[in-house]
C-alpha atoms as a PDB file:
ATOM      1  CA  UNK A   1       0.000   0.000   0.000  1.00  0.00           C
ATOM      2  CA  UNK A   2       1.325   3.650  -0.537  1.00  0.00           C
ATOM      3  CA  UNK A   3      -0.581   6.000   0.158  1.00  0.00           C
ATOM      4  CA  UNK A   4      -0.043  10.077   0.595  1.00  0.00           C
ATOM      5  CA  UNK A   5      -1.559  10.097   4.040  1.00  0.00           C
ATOM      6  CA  UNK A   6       1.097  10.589   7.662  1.00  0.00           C
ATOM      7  CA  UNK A   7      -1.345   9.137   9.914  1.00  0.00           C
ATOM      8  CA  UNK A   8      -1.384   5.600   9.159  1.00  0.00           C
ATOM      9  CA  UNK A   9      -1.962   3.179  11.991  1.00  0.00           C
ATOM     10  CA  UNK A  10      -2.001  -0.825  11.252  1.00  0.00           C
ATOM     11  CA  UNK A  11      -4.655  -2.743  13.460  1.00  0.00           C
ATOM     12  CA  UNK A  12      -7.155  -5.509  13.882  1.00  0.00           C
ATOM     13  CA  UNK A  13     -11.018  -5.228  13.426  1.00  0.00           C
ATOM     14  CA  UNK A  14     -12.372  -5.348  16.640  1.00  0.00           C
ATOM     15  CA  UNK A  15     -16.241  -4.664  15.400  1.00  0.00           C
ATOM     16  CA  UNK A  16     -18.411  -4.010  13.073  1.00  0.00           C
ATOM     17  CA  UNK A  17     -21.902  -2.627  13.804  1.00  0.00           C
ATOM     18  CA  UNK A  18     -23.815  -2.556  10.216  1.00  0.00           C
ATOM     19  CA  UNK A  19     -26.435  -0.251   9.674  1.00  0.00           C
ATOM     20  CA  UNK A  20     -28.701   0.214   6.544  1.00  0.00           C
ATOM     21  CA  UNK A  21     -26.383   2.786   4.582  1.00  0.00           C
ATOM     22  CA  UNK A  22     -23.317   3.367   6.720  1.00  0.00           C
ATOM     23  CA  UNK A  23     -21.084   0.557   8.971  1.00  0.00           C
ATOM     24  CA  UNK A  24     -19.468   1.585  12.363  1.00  0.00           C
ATOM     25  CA  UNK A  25     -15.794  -0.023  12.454  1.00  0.00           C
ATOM     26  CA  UNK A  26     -13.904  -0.275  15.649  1.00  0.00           C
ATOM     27  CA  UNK A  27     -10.192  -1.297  14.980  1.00  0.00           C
ATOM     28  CA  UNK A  28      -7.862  -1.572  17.923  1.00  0.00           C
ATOM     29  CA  UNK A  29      -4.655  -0.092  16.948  1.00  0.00           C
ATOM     30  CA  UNK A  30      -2.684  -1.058  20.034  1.00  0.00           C
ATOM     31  CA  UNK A  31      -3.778  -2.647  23.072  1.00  0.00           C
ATOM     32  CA  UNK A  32      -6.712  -0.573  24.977  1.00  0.00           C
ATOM     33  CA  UNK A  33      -6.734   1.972  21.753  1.00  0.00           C
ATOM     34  CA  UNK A  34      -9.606   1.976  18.837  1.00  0.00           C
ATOM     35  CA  UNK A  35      -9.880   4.138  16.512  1.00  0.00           C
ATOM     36  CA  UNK A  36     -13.920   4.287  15.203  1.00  0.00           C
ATOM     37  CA  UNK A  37     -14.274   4.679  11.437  1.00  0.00           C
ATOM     38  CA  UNK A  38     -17.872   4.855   9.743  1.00  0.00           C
ATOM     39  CA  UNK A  39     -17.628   4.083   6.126  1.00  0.00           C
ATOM     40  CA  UNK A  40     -20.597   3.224   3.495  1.00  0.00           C
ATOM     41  CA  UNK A  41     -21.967  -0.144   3.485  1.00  0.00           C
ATOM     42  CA  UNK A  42     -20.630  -0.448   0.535  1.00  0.00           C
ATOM     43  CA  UNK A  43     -17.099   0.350   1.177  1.00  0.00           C
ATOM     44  CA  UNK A  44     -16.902  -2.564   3.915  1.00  0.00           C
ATOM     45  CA  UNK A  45     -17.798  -4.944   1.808  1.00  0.00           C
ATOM     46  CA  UNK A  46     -15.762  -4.346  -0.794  1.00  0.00           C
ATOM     47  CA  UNK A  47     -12.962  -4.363   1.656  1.00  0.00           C
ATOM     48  CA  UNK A  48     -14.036  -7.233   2.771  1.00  0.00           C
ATOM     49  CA  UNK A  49     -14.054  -6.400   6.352  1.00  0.00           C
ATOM     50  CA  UNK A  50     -14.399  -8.758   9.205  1.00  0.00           C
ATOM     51  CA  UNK A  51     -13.721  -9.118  12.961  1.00  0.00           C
ATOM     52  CA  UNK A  52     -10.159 -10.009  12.774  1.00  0.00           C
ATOM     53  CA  UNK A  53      -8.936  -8.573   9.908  1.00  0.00           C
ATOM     54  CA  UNK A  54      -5.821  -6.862   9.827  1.00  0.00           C
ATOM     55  CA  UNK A  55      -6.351  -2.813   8.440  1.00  0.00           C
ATOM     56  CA  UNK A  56      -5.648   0.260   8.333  1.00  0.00           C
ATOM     57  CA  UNK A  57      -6.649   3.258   9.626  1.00  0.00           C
ATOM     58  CA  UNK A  58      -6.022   6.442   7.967  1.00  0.00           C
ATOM     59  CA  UNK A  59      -6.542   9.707   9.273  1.00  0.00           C
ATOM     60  CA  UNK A  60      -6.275  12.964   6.990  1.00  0.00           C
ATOM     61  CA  UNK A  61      -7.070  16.096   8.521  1.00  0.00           C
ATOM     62  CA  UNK A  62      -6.475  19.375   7.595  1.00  0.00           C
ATOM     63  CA  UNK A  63      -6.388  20.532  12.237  1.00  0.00           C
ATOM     64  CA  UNK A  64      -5.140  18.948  14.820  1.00  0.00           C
ATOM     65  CA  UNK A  65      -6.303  20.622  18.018  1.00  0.00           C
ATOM     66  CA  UNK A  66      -5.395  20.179  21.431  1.00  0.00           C
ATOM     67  CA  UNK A  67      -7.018  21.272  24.658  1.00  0.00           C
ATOM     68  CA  UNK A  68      -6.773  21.505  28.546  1.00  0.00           C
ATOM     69  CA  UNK A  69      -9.275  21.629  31.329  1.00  0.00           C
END
């Protein structure tokens, strides 16, 4: 894979919650971390997504923000 993107973290499906247009994707990146992804119906399958699949996550943002209390 290349791909333009910094932010690419390599993890395992953890769920997927399918609703009627849009799937909710839960990968776990590193142990105790997810990272939640909703992507078209259509998009997981053709991935061919599954709990246990090894992915990708890619972020692309244009801010990164960072607060305090």
């Amino acid at each position: 894979m290349r791909i333009s993107a910094r932010n690419a973290l390599k993890g395992t499906v953890k769920s997927i919650v399918a609703g009627s247009v849009n799937d909710e994707v839960v990968v776990e990146v590193a142990p105790g971390l997810e990272v939640t992804a909703i992507i078209t119906k259509s998009s997981a399958e053709s991935l061919g997504l599954a709990t246990g699949k090894e992915v990708y996550t890619v972020i692309k943002a244009s801010d990164v923000m960072i607060a305090v209390d």
